[in-house]
PDB file of N, CA and C in Angstrom:
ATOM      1  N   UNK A   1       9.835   3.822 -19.457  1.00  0.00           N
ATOM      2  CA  UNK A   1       9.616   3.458 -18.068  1.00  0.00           C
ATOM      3  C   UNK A   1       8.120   3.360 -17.797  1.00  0.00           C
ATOM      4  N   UNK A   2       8.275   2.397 -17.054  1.00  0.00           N
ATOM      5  CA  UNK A   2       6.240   2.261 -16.923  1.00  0.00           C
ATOM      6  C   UNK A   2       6.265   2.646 -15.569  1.00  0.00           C
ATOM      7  N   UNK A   3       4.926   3.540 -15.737  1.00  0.00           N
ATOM      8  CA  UNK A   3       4.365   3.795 -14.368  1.00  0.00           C
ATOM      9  C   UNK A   3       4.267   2.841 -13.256  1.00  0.00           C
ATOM     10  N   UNK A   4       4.517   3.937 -12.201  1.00  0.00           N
ATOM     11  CA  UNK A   4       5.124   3.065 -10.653  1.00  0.00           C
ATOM     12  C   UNK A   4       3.364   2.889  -9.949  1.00  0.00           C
ATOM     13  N   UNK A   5       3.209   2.262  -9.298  1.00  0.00           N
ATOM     14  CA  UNK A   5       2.226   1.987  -8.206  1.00  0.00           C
ATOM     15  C   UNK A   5       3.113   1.632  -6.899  1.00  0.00           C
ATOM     16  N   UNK A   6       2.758   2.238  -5.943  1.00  0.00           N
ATOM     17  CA  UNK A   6       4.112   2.024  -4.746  1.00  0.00           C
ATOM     18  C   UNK A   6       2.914   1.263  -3.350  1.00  0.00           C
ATOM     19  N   UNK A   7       3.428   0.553  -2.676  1.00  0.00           N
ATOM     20  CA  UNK A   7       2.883  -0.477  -1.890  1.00  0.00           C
ATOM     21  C   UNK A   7       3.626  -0.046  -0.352  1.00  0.00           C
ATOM     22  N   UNK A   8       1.961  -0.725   0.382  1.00  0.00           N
ATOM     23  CA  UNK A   8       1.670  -0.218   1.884  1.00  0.00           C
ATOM     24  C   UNK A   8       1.601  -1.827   2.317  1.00  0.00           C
ATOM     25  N   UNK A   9       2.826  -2.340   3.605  1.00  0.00           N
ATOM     26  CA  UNK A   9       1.831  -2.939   4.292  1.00  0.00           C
ATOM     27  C   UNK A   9       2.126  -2.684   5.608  1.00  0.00           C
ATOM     28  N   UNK A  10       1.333  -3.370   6.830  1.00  0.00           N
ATOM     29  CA  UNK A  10       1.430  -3.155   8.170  1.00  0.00           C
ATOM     30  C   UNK A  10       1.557  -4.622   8.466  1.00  0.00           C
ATOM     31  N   UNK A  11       2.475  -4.863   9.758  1.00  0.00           N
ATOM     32  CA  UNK A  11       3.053  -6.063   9.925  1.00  0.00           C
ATOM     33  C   UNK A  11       2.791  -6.601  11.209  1.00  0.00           C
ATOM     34  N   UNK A  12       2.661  -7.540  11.406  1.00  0.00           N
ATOM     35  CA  UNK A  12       2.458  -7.764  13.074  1.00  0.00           C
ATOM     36  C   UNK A  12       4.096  -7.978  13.465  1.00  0.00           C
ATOM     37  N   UNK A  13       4.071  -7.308  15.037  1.00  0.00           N
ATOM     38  CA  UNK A  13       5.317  -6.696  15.427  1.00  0.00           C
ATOM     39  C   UNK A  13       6.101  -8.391  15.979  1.00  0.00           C
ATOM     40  N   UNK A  14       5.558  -9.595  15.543  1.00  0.00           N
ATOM     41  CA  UNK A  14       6.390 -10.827  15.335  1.00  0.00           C
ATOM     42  C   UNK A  14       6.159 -10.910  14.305  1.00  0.00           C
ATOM     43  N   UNK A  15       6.056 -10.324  13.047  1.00  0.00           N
ATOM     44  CA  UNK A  15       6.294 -10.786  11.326  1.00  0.00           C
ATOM     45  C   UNK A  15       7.612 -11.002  11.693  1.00  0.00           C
ATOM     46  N   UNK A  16       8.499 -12.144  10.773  1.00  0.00           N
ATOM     47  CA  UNK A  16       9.762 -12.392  10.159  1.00  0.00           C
ATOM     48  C   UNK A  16       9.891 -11.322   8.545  1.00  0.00           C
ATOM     49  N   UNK A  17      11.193 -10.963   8.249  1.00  0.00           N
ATOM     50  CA  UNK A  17      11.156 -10.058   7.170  1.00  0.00           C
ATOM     51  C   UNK A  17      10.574 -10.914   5.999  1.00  0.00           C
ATOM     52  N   UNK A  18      10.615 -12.064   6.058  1.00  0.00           N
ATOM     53  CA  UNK A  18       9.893 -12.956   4.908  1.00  0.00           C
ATOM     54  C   UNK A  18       8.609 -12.536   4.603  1.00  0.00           C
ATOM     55  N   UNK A  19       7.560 -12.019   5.849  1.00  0.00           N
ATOM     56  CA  UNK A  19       6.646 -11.848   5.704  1.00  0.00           C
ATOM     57  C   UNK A  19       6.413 -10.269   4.635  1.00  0.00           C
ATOM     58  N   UNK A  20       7.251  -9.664   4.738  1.00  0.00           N
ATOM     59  CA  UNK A  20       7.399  -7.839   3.836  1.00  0.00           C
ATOM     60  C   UNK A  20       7.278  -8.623   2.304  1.00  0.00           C
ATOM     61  N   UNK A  21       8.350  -9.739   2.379  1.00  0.00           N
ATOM     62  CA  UNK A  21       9.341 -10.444   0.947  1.00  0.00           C
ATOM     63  C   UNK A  21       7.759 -10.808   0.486  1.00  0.00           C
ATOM     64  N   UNK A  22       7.458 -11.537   1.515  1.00  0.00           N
ATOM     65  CA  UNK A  22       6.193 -12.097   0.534  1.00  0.00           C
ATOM     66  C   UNK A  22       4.491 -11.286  -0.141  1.00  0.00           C
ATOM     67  N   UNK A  23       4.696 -10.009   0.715  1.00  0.00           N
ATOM     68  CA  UNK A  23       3.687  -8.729   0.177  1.00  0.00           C
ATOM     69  C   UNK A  23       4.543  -8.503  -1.274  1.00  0.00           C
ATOM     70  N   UNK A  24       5.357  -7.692  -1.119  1.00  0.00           N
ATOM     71  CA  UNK A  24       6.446  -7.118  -2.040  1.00  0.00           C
ATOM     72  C   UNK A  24       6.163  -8.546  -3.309  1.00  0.00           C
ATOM     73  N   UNK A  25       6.258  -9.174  -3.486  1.00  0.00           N
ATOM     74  CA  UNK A  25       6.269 -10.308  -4.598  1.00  0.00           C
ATOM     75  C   UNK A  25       4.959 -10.128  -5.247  1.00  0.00           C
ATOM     76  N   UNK A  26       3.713 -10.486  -3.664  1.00  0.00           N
ATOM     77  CA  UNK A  26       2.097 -10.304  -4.483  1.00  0.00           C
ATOM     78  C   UNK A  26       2.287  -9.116  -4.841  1.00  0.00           C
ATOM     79  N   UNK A  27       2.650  -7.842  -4.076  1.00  0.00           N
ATOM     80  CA  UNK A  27       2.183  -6.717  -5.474  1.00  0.00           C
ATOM     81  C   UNK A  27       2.578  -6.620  -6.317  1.00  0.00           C
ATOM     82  N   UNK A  28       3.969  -7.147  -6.453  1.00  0.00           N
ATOM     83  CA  UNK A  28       4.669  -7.085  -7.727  1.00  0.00           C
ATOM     84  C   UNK A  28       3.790  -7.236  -8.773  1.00  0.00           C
ATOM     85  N   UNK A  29       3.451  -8.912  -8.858  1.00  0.00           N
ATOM     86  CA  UNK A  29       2.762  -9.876  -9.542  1.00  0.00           C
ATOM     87  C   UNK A  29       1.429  -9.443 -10.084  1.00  0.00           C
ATOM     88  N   UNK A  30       0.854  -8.704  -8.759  1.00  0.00           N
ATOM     89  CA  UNK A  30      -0.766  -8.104  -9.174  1.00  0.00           C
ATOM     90  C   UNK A  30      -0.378  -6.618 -10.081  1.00  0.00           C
ATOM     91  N   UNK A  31       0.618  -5.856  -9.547  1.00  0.00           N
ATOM     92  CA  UNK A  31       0.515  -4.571 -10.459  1.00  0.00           C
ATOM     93  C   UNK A  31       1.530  -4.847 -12.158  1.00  0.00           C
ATOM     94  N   UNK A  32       1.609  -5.679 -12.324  1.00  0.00           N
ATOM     95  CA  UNK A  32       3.195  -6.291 -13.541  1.00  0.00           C
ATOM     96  C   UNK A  32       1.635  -6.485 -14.602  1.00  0.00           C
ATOM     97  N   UNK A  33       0.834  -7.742 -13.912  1.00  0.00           N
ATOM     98  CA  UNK A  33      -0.158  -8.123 -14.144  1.00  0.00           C
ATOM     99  C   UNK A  33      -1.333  -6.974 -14.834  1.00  0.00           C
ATOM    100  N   UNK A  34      -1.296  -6.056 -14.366  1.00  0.00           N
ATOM    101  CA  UNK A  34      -2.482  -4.385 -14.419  1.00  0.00           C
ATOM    102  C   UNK A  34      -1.254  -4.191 -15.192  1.00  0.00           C
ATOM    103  N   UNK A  35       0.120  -4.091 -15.946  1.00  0.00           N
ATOM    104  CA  UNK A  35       0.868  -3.660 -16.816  1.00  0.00           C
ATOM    105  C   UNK A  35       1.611  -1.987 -16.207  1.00  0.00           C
ATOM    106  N   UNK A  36       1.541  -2.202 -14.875  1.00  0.00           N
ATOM    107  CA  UNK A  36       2.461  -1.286 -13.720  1.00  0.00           C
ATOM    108  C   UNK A  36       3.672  -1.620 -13.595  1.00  0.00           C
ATOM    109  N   UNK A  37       4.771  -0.650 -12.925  1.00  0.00           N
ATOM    110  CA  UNK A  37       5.865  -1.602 -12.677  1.00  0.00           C
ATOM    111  C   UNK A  37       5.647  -0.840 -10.692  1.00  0.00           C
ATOM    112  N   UNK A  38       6.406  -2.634  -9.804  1.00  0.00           N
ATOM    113  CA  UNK A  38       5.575  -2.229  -8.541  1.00  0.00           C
ATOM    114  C   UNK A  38       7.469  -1.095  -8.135  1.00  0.00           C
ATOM    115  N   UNK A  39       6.268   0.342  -7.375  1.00  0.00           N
ATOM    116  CA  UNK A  39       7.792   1.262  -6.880  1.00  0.00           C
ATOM    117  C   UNK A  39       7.738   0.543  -5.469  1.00  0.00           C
ATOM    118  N   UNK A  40       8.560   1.904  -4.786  1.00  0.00           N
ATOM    119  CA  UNK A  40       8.844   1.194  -3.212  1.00  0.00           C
ATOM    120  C   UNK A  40       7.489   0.556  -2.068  1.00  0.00           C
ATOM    121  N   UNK A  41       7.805  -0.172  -1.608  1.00  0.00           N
ATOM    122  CA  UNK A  41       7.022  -0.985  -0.174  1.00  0.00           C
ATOM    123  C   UNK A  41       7.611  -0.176   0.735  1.00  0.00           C
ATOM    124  N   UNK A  42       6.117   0.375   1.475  1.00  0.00           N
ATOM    125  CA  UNK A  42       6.092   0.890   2.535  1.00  0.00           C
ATOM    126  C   UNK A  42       5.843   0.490   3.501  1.00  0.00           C
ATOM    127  N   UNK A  43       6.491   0.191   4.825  1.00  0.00           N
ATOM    128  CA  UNK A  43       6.657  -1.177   5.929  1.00  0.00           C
ATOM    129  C   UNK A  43       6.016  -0.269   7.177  1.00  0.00           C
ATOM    130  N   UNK A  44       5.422  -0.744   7.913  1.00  0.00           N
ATOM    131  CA  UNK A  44       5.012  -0.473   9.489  1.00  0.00           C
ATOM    132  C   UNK A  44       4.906  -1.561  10.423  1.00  0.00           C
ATOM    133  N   UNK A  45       5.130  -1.835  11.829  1.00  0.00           N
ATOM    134  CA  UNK A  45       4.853  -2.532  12.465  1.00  0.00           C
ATOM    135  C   UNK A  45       3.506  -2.378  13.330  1.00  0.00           C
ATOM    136  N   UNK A  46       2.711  -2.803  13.563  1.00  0.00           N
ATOM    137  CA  UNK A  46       1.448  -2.546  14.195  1.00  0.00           C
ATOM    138  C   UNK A  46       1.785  -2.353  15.224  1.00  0.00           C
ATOM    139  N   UNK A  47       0.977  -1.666  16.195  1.00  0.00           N
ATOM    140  CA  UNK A  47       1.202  -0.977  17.447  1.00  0.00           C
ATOM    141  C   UNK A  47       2.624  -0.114  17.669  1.00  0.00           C
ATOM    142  N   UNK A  48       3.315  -0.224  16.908  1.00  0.00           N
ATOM    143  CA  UNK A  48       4.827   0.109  17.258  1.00  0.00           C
ATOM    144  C   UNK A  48       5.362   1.852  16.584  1.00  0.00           C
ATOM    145  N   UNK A  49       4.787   1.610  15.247  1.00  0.00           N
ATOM    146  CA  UNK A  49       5.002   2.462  14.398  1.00  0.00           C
ATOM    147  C   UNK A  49       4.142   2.927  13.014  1.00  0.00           C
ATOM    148  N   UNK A  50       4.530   3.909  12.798  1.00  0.00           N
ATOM    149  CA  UNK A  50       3.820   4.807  11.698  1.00  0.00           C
ATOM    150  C   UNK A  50       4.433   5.386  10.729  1.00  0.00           C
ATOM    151  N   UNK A  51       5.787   5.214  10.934  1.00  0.00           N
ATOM    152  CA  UNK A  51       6.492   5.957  10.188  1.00  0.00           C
ATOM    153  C   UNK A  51       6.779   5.808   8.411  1.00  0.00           C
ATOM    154  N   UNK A  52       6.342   4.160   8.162  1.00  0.00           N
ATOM    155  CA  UNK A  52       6.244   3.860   6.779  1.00  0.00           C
ATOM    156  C   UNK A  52       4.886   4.238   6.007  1.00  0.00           C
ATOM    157  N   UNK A  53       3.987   4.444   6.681  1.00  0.00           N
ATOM    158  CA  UNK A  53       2.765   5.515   6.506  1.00  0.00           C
ATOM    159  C   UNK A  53       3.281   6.962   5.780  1.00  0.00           C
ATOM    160  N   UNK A  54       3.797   7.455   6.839  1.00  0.00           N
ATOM    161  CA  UNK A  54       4.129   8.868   6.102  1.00  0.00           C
ATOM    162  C   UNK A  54       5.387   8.927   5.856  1.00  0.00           C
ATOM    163  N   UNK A  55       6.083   7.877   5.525  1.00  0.00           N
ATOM    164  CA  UNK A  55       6.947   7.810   4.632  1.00  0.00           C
ATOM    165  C   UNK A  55       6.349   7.967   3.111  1.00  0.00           C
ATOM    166  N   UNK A  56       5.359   7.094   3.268  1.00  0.00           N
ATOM    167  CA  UNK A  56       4.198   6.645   1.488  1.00  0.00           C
ATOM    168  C   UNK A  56       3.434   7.815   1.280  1.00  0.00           C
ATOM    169  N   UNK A  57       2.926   8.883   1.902  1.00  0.00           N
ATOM    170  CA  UNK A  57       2.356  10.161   2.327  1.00  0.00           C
ATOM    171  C   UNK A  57       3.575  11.572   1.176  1.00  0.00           C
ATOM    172  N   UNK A  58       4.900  11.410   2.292  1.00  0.00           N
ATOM    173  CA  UNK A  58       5.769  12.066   1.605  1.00  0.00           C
ATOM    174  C   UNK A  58       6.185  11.621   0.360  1.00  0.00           C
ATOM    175  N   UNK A  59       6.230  10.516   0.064  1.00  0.00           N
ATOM    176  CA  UNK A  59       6.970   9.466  -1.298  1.00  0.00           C
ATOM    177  C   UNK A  59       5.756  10.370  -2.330  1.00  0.00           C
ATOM    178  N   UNK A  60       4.382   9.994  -2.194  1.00  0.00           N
ATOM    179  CA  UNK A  60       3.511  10.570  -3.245  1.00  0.00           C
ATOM    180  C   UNK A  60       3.306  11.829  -3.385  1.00  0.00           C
ATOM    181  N   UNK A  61       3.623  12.782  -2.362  1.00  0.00           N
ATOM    182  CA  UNK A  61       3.670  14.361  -2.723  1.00  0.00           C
ATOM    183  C   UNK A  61       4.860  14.399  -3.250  1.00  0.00           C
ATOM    184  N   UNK A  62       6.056  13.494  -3.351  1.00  0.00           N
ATOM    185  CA  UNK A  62       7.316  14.376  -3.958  1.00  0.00           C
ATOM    186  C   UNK A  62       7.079  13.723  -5.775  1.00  0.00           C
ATOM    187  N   UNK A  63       6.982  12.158  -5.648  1.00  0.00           N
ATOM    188  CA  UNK A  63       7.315  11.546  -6.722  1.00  0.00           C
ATOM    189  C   UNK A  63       5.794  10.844  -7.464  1.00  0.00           C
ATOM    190  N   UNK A  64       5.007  11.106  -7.052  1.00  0.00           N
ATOM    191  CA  UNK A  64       3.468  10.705  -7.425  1.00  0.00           C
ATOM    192  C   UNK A  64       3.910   9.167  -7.634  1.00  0.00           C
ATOM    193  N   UNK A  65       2.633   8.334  -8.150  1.00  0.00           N
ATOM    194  CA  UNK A  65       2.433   6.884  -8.627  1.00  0.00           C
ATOM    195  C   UNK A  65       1.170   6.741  -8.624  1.00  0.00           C
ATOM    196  N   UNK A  66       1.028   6.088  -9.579  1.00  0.00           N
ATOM    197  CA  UNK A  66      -0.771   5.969 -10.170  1.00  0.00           C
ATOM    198  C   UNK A  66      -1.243   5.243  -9.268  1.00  0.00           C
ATOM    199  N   UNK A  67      -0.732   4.510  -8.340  1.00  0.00           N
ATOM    200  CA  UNK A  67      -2.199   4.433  -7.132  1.00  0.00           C
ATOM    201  C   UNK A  67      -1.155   3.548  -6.392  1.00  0.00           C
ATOM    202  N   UNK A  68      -1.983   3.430  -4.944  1.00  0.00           N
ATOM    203  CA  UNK A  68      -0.917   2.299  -4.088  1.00  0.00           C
ATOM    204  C   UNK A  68      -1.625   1.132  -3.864  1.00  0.00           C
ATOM    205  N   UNK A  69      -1.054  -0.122  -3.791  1.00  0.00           N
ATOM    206  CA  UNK A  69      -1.436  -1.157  -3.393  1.00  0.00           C
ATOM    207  C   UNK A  69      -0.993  -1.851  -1.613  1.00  0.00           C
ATOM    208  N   UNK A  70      -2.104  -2.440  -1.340  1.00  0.00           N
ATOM    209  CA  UNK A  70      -2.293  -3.077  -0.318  1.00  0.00           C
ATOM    210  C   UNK A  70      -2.958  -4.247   0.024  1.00  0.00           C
ATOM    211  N   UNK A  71      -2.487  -5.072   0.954  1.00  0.00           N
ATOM    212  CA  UNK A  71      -3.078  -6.467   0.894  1.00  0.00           C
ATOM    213  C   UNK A  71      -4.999  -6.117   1.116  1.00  0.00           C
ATOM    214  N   UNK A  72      -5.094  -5.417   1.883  1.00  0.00           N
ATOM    215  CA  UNK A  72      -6.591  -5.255   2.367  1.00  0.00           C
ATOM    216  C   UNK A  72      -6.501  -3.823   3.298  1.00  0.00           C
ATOM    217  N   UNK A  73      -8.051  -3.501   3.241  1.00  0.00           N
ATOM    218  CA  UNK A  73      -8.032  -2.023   3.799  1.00  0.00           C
ATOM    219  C   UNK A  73      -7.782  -1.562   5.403  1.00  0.00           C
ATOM    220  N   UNK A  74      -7.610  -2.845   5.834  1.00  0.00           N
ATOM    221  CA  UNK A  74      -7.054  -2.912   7.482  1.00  0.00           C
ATOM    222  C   UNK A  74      -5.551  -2.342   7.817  1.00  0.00           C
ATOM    223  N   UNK A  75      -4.613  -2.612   6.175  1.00  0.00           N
ATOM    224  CA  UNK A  75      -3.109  -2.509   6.619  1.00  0.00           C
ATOM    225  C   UNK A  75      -3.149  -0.668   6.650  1.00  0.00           C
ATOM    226  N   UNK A  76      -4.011  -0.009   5.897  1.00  0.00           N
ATOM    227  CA  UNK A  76      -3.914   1.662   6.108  1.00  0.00           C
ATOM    228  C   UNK A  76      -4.790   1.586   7.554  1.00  0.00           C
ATOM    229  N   UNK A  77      -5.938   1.244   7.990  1.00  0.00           N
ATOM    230  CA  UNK A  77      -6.548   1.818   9.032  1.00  0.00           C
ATOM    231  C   UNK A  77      -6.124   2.016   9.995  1.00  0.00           C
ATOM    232  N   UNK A  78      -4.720   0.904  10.532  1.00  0.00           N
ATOM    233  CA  UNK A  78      -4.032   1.046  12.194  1.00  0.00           C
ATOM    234  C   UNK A  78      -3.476   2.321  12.003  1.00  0.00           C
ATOM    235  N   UNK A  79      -3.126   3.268  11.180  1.00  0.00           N
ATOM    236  CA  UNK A  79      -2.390   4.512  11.350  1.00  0.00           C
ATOM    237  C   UNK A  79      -3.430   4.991  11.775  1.00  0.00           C
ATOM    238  N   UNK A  80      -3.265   6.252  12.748  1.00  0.00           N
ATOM    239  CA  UNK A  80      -3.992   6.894  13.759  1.00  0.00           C
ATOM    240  C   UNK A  80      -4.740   7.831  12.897  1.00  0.00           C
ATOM    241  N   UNK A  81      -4.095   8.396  11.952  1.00  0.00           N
ATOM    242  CA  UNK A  81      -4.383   9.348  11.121  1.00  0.00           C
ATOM    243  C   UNK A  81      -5.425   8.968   9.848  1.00  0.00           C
ATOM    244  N   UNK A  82      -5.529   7.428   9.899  1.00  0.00           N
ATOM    245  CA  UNK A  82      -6.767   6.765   8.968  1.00  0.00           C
ATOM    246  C   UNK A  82      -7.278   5.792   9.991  1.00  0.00           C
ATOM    247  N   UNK A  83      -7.991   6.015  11.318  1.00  0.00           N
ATOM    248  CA  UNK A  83      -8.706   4.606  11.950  1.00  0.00           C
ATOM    249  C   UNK A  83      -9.743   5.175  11.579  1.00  0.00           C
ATOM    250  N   UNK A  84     -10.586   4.088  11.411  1.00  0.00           N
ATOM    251  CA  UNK A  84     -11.578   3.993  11.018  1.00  0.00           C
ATOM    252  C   UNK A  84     -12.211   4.559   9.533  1.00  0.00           C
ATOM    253  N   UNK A  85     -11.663   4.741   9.039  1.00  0.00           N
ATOM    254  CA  UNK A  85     -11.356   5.662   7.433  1.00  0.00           C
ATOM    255  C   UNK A  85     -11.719   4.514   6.207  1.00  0.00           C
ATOM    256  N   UNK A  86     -12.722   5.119   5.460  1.00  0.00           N
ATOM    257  CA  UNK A  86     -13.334   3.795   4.511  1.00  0.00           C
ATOM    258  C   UNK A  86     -11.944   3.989   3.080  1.00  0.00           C
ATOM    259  N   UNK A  87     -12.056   3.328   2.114  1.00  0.00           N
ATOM    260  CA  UNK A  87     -11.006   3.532   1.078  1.00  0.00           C
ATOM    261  C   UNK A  87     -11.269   4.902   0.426  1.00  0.00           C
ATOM    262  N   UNK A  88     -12.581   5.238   0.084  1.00  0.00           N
ATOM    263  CA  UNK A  88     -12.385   6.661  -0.255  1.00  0.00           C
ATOM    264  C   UNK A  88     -11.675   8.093   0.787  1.00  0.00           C
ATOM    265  N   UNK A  89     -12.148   7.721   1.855  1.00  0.00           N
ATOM    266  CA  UNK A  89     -11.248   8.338   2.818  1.00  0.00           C
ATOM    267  C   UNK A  89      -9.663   7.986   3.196  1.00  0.00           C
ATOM    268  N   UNK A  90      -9.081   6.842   2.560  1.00  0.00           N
ATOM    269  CA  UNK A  90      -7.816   7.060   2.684  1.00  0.00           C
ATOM    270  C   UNK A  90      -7.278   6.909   1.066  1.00  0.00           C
ATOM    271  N   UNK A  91      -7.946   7.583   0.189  1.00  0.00           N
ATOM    272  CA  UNK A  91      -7.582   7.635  -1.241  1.00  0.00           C
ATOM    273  C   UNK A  91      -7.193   9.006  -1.110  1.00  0.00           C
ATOM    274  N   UNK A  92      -7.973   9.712  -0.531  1.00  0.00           N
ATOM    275  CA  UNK A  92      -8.054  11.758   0.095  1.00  0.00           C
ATOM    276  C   UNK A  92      -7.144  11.810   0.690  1.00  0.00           C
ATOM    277  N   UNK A  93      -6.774  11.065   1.688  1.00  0.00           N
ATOM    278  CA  UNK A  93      -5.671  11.226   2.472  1.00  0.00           C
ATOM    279  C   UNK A  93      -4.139  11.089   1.360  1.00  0.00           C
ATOM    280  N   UNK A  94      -4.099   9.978   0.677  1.00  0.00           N
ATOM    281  CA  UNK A  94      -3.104   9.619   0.014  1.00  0.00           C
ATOM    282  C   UNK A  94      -2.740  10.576  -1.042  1.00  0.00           C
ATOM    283  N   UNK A  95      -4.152  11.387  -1.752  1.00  0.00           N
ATOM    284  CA  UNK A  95      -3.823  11.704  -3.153  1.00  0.00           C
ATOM    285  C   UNK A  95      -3.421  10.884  -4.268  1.00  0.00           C
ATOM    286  N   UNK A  96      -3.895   9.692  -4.112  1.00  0.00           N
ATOM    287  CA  UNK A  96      -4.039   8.528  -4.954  1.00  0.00           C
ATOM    288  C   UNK A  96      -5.193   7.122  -4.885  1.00  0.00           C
ATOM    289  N   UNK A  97      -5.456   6.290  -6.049  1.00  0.00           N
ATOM    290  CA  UNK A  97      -6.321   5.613  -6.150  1.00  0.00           C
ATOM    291  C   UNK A  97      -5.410   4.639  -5.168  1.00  0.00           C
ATOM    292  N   UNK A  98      -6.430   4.311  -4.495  1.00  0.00           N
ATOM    293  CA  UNK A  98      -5.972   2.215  -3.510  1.00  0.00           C
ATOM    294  C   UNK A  98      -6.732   1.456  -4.135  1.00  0.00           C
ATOM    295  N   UNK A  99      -5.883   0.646  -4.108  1.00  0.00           N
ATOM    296  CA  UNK A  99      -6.302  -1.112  -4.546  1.00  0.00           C
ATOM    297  C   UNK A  99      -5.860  -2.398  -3.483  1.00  0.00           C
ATOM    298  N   UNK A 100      -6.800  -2.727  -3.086  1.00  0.00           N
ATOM    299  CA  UNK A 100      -6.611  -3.641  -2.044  1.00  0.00           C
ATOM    300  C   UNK A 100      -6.503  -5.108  -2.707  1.00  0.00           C
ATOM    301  N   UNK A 101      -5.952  -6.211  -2.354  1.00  0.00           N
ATOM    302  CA  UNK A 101      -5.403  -7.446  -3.136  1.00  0.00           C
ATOM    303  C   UNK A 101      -7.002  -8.277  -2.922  1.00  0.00           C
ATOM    304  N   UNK A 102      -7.300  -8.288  -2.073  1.00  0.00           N
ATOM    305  CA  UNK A 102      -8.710  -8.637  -1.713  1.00  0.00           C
ATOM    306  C   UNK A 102      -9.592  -8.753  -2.411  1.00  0.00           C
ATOM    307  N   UNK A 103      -9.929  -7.152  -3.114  1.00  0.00           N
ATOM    308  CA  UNK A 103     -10.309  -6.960  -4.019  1.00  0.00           C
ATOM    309  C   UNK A 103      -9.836  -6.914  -5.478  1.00  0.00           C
ATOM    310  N   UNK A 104      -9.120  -7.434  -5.681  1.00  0.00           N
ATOM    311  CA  UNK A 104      -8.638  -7.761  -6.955  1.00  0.00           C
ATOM    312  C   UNK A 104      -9.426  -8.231  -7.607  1.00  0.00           C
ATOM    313  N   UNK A 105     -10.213  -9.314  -7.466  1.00  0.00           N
ATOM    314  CA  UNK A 105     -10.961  -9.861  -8.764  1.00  0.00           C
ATOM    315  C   UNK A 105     -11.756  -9.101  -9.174  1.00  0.00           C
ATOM    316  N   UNK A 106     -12.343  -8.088  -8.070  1.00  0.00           N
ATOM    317  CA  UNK A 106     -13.596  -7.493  -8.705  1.00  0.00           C
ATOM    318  C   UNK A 106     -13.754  -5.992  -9.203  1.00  0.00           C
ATOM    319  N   UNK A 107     -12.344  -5.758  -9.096  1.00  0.00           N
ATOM    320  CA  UNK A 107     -11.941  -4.266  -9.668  1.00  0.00           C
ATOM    321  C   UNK A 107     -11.151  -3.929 -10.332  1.00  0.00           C
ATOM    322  N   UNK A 108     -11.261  -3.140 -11.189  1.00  0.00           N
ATOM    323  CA  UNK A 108     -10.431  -2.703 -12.388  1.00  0.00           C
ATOM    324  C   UNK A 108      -9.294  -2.041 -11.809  1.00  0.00           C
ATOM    325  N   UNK A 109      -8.082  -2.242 -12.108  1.00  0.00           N
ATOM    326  CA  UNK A 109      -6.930  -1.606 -12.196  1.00  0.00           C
ATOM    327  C   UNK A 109      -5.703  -2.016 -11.267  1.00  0.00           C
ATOM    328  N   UNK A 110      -4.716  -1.273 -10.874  1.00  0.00           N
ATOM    329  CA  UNK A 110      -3.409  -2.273 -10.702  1.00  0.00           C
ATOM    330  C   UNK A 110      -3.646  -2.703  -9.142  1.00  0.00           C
TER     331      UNK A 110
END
């Protein structure tokens, strides 16, 4: 079994579910790619909710994963509990490495 990397995004509260389908695919693709296999997507709606936040919070204290992926460092900041929070500050929070898709070209790993 290959190590999991488990995925964050935040949605605008008119996303269609296509829009989750189509995160869930890029991380797939980017962490398959880094030789990861992608675990669960963690969903939030902006302004609405938080709860797929510390859903991904509890998911990595029970079941760890070598780091989480996200489209860019905006989809962690709307949680109240990371505004304004640079990536090393929500790597502390997580107890895992982030990788933002953004930054993909210019950084090593999934």
């Amino acid at each position: 079994m290959m190590a999991q990397v488990a995925g964050y995004v935040a949605v605008p509260h008119n996303a269609e579910d296509e829009h989750v389908t189509m995160w869930r695919s890029k991380f797939a693709t980017h962490v398959q790619a880094a030789g990861y296999e992608l675990g669960p997507v963690f969903t939030d709606v902006r302004g609405r909710t938080e709860c797929g936040l510390y859903a991904l919070v509890e998911y990595l204290r029970r079941h760890g994963a070598v780091a989480v992926v996200v489209p860019h460092q905006g989809h962690l900041t709307h949680g109240a509990c990371l505004t304004g929070a640079d990536r090393r500050a929500a790597e502390r929070f997580l107890c895992a490495p982030v990788f933002c898709l953004t930054e993909a070209a210019t950084e090593a790993g999934p």
